[in-house]
Protein backbone atom coordinates (compact mmCIF):
# COMPACT_ATOMS: atom_id res chain seq x y z
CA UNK A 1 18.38 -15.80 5.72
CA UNK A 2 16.55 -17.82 8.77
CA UNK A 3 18.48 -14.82 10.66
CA UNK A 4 17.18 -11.81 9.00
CA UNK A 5 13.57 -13.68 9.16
CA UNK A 6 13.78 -14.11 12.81
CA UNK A 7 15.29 -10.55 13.34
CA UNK A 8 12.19 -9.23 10.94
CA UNK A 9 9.20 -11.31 12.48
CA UNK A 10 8.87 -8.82 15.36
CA UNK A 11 9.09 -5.69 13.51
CA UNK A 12 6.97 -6.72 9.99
CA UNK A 13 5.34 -2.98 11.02
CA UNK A 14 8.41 -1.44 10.01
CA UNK A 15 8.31 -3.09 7.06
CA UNK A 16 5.02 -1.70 6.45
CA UNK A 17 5.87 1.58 7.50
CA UNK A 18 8.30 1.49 5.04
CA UNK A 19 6.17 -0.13 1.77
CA UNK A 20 3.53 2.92 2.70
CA UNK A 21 6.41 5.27 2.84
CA UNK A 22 7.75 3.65 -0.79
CA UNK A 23 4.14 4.04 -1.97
CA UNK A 24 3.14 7.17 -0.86
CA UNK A 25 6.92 9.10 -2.23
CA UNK A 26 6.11 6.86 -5.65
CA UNK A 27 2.96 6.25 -6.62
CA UNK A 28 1.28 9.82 -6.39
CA UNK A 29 1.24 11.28 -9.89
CA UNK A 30 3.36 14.31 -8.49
CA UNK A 31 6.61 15.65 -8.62
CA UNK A 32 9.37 14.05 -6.78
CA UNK A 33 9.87 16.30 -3.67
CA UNK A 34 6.59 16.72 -2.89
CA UNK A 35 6.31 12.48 -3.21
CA UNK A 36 9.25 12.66 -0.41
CA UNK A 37 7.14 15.64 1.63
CA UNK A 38 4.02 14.28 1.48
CA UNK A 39 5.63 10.48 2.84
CA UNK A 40 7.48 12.60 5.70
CA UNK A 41 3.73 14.30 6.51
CA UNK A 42 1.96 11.22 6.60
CA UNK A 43 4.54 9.85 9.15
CA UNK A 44 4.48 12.85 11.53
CA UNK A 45 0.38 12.60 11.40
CA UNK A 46 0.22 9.13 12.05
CA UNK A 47 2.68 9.34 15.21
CA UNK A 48 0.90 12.49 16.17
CA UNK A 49 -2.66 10.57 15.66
CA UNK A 50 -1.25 7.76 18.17
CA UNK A 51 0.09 10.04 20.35
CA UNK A 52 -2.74 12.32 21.03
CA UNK A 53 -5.49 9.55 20.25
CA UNK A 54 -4.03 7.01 22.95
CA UNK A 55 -5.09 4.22 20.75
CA UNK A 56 -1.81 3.47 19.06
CA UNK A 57 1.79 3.79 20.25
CA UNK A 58 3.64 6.32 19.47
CA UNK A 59 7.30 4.78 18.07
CA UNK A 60 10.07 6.92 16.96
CA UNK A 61 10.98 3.60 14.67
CA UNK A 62 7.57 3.68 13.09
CA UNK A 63 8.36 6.99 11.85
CA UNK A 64 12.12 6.86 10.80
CA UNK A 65 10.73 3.40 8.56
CA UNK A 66 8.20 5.36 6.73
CA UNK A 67 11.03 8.07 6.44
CA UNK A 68 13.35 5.70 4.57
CA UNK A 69 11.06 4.27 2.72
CA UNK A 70 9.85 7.66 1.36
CA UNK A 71 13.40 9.01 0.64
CA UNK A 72 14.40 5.05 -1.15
CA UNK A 73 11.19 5.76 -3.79
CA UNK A 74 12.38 9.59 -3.62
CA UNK A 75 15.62 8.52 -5.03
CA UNK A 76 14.37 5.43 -7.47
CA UNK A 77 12.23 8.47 -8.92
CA UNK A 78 15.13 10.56 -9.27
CA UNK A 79 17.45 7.88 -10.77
CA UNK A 80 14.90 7.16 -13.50
């Protein structure tokens, strides 16, 4: 455990990324797929926003995390 807590500590954002992912595919009172589009939008915006803003860093990681995490509440939707 003190390993996967050391391996985390430097990338906790892409644990966020992920929860907002989760959230965003789950808790939107709309069907399924468009939970799992909408999550997959949000990422490309907010990697477009730091890219063309300059004020954040564009990360392909940031956006793969927020991927999963959309297509993990994508499928807890679909398995319930």
């Amino acid at each position: 455990m003190n390993k996967l807590i050391a391996w985390l500590t430097p990338k906790v954002d892409k644990v966020a990324y992920f929860g907002v992912g989760y959230i965003v595919a789950t808790i939107l009172p709309i069907p399924a797929m468009w939970g799992l589009i909408i999550a997959v939008a949000v990422a490309v915006f907010k990697e477009y926003w730091d890219w063309k803003s300059k004020k954040g860093n564009p990360d392909i990681w940031d956006f793969v995390a927020t991927v999963l995490g959309g297509c993990l509440g994508y499928a807890a939707l679909m398995m319930w």
